[in-house]
Protein backbone atom coordinates (compact mmCIF):
# COMPACT_ATOMS: atom_id res chain seq x y z
CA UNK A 1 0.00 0.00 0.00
CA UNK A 2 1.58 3.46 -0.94
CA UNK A 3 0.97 5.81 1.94
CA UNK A 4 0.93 9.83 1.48
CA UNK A 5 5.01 11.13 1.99
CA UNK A 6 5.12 12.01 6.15
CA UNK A 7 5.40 15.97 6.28
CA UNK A 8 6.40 17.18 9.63
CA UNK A 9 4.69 20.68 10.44
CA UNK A 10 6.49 23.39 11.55
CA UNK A 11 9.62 21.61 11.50
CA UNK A 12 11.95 24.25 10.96
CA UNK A 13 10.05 26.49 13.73
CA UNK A 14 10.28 23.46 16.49
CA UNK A 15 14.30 23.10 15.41
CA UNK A 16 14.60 26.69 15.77
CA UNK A 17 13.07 26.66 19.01
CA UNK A 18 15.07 23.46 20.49
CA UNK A 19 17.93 24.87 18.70
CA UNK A 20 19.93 21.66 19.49
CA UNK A 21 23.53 22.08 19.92
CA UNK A 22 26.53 19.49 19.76
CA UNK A 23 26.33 16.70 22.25
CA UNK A 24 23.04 17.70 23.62
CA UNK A 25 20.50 15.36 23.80
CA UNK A 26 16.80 15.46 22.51
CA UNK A 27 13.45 13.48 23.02
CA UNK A 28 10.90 13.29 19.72
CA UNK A 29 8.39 11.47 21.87
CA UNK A 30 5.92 11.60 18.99
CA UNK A 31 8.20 9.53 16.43
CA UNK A 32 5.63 8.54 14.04
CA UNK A 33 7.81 8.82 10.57
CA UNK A 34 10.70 10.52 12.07
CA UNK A 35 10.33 13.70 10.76
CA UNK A 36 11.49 15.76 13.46
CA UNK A 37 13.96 13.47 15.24
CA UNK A 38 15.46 13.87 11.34
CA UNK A 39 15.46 17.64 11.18
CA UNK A 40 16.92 17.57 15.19
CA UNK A 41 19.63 15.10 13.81
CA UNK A 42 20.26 17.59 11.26
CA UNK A 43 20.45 20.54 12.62
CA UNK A 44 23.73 19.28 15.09
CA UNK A 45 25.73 16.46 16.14
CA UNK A 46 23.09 15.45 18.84
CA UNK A 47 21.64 12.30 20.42
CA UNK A 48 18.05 12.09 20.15
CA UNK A 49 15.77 9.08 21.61
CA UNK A 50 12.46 9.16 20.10
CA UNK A 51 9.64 7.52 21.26
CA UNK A 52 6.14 6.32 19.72
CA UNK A 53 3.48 3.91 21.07
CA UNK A 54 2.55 2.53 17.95
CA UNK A 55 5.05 -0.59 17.32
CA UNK A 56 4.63 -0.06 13.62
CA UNK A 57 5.95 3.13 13.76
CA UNK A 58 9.03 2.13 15.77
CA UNK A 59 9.60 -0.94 13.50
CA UNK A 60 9.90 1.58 10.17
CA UNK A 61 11.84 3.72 12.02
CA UNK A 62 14.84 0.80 12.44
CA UNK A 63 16.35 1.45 9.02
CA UNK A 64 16.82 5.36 10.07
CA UNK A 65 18.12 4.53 13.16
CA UNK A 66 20.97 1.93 11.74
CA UNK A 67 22.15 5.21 9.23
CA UNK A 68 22.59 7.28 12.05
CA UNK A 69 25.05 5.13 13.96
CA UNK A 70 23.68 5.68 17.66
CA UNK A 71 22.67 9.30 17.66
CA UNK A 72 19.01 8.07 17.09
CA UNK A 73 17.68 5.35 19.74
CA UNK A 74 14.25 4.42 19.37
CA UNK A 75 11.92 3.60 22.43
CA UNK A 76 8.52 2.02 21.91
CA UNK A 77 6.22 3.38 24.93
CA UNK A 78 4.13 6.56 25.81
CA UNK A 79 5.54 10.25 26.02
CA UNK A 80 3.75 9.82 29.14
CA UNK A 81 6.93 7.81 30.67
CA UNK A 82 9.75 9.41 29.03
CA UNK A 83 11.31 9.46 32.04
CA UNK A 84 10.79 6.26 32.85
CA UNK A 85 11.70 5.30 29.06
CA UNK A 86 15.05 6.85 29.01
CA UNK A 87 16.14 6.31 32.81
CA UNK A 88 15.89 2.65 31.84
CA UNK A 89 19.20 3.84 29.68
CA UNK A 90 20.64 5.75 32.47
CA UNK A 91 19.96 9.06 30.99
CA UNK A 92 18.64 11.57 33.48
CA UNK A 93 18.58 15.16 32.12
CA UNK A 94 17.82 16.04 28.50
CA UNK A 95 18.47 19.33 27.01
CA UNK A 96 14.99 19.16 24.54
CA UNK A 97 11.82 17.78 23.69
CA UNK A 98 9.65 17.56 20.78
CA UNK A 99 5.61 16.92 21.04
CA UNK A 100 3.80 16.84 17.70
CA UNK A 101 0.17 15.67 19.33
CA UNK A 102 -2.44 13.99 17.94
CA UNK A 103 -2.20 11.04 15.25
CA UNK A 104 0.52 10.95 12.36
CA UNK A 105 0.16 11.30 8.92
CA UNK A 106 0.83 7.21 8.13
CA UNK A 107 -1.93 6.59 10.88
CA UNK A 108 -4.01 9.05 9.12
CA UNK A 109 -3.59 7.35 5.76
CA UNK A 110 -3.86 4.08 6.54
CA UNK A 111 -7.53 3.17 5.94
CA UNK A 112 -6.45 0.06 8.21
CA UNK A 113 -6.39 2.16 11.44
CA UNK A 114 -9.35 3.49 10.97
CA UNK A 115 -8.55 7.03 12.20
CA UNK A 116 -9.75 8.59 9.21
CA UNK A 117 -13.72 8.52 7.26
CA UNK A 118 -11.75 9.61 4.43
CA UNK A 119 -11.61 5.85 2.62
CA UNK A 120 -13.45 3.20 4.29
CA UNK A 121 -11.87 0.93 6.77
CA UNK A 122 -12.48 -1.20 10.19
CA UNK A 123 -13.64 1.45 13.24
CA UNK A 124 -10.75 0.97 15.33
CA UNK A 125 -8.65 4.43 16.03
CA UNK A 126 -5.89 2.72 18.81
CA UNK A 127 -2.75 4.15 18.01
CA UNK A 128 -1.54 0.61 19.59
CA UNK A 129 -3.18 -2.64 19.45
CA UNK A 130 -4.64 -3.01 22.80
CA UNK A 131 -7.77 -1.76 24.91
CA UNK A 132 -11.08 -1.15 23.65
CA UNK A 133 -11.54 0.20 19.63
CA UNK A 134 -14.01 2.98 18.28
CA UNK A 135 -16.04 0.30 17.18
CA UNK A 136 -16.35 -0.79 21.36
CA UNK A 137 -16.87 2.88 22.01
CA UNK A 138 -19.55 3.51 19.56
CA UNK A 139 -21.30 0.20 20.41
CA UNK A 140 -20.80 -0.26 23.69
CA UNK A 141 -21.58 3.24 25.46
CA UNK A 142 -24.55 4.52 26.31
CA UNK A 143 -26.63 7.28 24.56
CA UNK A 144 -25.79 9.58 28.14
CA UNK A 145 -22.13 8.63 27.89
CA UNK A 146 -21.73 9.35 24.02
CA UNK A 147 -23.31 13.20 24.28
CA UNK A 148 -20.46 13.61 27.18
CA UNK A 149 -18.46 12.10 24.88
CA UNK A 150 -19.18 13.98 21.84
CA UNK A 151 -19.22 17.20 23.82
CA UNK A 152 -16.04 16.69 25.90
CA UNK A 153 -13.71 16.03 23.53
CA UNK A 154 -14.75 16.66 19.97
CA UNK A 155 -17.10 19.80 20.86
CA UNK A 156 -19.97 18.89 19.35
CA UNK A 157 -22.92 20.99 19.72
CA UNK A 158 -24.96 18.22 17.81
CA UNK A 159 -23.87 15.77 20.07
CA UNK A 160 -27.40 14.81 21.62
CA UNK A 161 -28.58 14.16 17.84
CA UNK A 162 -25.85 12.02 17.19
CA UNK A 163 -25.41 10.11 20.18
CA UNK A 164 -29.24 9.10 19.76
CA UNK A 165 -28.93 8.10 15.77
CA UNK A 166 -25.74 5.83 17.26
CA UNK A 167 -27.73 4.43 19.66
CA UNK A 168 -31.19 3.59 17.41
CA UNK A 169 -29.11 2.83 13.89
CA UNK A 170 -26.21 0.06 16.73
CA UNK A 171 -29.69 -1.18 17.67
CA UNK A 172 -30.44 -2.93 14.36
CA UNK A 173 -26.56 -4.26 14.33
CA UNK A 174 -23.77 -3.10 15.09
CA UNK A 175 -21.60 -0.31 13.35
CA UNK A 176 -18.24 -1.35 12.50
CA UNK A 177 -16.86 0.59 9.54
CA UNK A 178 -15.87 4.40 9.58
CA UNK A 179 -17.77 4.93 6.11
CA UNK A 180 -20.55 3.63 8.04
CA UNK A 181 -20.57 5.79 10.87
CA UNK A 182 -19.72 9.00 8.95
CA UNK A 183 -22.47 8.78 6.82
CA UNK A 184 -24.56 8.08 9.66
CA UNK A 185 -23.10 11.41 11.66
CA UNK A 186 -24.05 12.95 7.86
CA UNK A 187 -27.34 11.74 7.55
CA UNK A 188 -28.28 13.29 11.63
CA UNK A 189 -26.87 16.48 11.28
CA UNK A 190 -26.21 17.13 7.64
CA UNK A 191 -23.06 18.36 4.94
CA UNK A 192 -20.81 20.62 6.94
CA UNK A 193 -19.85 24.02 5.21
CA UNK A 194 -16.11 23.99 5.98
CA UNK A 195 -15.28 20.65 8.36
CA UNK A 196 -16.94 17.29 7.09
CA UNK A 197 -19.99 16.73 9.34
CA UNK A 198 -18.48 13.51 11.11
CA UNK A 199 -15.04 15.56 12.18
CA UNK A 200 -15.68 16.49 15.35
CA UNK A 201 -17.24 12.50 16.18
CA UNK A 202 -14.00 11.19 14.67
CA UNK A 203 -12.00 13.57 16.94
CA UNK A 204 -13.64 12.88 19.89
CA UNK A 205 -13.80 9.01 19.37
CA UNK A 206 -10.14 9.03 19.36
CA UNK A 207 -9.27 11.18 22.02
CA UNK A 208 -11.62 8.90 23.96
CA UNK A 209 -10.10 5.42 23.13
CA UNK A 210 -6.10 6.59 23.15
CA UNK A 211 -6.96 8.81 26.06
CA UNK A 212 -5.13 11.84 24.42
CA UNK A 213 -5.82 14.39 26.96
CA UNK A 214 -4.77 12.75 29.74
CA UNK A 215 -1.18 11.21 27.91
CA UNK A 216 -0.46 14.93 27.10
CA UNK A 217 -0.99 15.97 30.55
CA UNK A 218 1.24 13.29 31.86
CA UNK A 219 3.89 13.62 29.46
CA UNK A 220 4.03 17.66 29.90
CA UNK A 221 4.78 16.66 33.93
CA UNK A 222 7.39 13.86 32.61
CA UNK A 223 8.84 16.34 30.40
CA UNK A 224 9.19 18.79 33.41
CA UNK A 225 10.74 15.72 35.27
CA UNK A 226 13.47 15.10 32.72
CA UNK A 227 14.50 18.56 31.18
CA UNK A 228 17.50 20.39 33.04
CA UNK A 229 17.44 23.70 34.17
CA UNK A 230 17.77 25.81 30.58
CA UNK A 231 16.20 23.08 28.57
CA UNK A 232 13.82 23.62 25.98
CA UNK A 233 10.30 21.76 25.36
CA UNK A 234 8.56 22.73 21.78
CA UNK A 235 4.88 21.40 21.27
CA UNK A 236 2.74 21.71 18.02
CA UNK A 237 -1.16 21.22 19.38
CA UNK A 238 -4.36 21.05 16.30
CA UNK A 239 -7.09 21.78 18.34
CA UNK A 240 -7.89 23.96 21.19
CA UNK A 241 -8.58 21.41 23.63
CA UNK A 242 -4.85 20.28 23.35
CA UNK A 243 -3.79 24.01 23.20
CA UNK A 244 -5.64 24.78 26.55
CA UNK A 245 -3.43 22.36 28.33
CA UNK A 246 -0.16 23.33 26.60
CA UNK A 247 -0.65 26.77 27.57
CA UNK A 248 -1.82 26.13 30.92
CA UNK A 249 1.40 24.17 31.49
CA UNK A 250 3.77 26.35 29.17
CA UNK A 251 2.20 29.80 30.09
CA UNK A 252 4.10 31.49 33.07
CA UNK A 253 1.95 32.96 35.92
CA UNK A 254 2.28 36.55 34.81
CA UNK A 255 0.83 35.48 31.46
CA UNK A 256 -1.47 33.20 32.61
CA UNK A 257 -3.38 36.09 35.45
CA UNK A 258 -4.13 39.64 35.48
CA UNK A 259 -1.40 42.58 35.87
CA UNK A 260 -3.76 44.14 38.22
CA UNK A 261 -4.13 40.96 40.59
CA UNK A 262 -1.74 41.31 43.73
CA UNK A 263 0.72 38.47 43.89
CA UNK A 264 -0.44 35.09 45.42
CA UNK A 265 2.00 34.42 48.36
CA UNK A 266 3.38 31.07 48.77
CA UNK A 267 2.68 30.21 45.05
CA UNK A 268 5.05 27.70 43.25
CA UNK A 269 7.93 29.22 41.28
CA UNK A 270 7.30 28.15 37.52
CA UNK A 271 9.20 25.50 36.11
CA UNK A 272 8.46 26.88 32.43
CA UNK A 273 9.19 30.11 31.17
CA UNK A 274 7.97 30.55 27.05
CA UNK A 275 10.47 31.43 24.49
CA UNK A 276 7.89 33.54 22.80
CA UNK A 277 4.39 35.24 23.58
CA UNK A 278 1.32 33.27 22.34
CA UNK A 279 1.19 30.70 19.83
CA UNK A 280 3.18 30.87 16.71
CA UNK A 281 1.43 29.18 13.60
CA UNK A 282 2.70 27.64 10.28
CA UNK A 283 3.55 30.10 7.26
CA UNK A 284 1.40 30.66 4.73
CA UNK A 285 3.64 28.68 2.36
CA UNK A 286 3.46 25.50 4.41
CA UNK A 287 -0.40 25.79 4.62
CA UNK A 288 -0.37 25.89 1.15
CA UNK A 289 2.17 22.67 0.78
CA UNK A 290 0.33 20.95 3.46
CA UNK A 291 -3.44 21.54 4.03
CA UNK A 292 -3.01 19.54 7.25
CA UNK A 293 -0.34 22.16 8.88
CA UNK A 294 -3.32 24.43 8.84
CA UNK A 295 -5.01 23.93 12.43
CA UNK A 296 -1.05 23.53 13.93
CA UNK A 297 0.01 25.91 17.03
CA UNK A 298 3.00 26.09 18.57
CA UNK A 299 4.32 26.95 21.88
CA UNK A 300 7.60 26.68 23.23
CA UNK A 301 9.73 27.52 27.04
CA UNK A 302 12.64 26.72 28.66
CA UNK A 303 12.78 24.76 31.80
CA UNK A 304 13.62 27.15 34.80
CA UNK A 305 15.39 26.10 37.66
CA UNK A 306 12.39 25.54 40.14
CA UNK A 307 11.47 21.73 41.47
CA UNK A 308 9.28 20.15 39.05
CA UNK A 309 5.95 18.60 40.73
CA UNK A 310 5.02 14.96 40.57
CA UNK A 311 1.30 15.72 39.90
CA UNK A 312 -0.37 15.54 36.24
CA UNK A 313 1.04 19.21 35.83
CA UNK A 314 4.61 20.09 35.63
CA UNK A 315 3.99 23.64 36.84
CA UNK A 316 1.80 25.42 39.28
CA UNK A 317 -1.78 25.80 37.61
């Protein structure tokens, strides 16, 4: 099967905001087709580890990391335990690390995976092949659970609709294919003007069965864990839910309250100070090269010097 070429977004902005030096080393702990552990291992005479959950994803990656002779070391687990991951090689401190959230392009395009309504295949979604599928999701919750669902985590102000057409159309058998379901979430709430009308199920579906949300909370804190003190940490978010808890994290207190609050006494020291204000997003050029860099946002800091916490967050909220 020939799969779309893997384009990395914002590559060059992530590098520049790493900017790895000589004997530094950097965590990709979003692998997927190597695109940015490549442009890190470019860019200077580093080490990087890079990490992916899907075992497909590290096997590909083995011919890569056999040309780099040992500056590339591929881990298969979650970004969630990159601490874990890489103290299991004795490496303690890191001097960078990548996040490009969300599902990669070969899961995208893989009508196998089922991540995508685009071409029909089997409603599965698990970015590795254990735990419960879309397919157990969309059969197996209940109409109350599926609006939360819907709601939660793909924003879906149809979600009532839909969660009752899931529930009525599962009840005459059970819906297995994402061509099946997308024309279903089509037929409820009809054609979308700019997303496709099943997006936002898809989404939330997905977030739901890799639990997204909460791997991207626990891999900012592991990240906070593992950086030294002038480390950098660069992540590229696609939708706002992801973006709320980069920024959260990312943001430093000034940012993140008003300038006409008093200070809060006894409040933790930040462990993450941004590299730039805001979000930066891809150039109009990319967008045009790659329709998929079009929702992308990055953010980037450098770790500061205070204790990181243990909790979910690696910074004071």
């Amino acid at each position: 099967m020939s799969l779309r070429e893997h384009v990395p977004v914002m590559a060059a902005e992530v590098v520049a905001a790493l900017a790895p030096a000589d004997g530094e080393v950097m965590v990709d702990g979003t692998f997927g087709a190597g695109g940015y552990s490549r442009a890190l291992l470019q860019a200077a005479d580093c080490r990087v580890f890079a990490i992916d959950r899907d075992s497909r994803a590290i096997a590909m990656g083995q011919a890569m990391a056999a040309s780099h002779m040992g500056r590339l070391v591929l881990l298969h687990g979650r970004f969630g335990q990159m601490d874990r991951l890489l103290a299991a090689r004795e490496v303690a401190a890191v001097d960078g690390v990548a996040l490009d959230l969300g599902v990669s392009s070969r899961q995208l395009d893989d009508p196998t995976r089922g991540f995508s309504f685009q071409a029909d295949g089997p409603l599965d979604m698990r970015m590795q092949a254990e735990g419960e599928s879309a397919a157990d999701v969309v059969n197996g919750a209940s109409e109350v659970e599926l609006v939360d669902l819907l709601r939660r985590y793909g924003e879906e102000p149809q979600a009532r609709r839909i969660a009752r057409a899931i529930v009525e159309a599962r009840a005459a058998r059970r819906i297995e294919r994402t061509a099946e379901l997308a024309e279903l979430v089509e037929r409820t709430i009809g054609r979308g003007q700019r997303l496709h009308a099943a997006t936002r199920t898809f989404q939330a579906l997905r977030i739901q069965v890799n639990e997204e949300l909460g791997e991207l909370q626990r891999g900012l804190a592991a990240a906070g864990r593992l950086l030294r003190p002038g480390g950098r940490i660069a992540v590229v978010s696609f939708h706002s839910l992801e973006d709320r808890i980069v920024k959260r994290v990312l943001q430093s207190p000034r940012e993140q309250g008003s300038r006409h609050l008093p200070p809060q006494p006894g409040r933790p020291a930040p462990c993450f100070q941004p590299l730039f204000r805001g979000v930066r997003k891809p150039s109009v050029a990319e967008m045009a090269r790659n329709p998929r860099a079009r929702s992308a946002r990055l953010r980037a800091a450098s770790r500061t010097t205070a204790p990181a916490a243990m909790e979910s967050f690696a910074c004071a909220p």
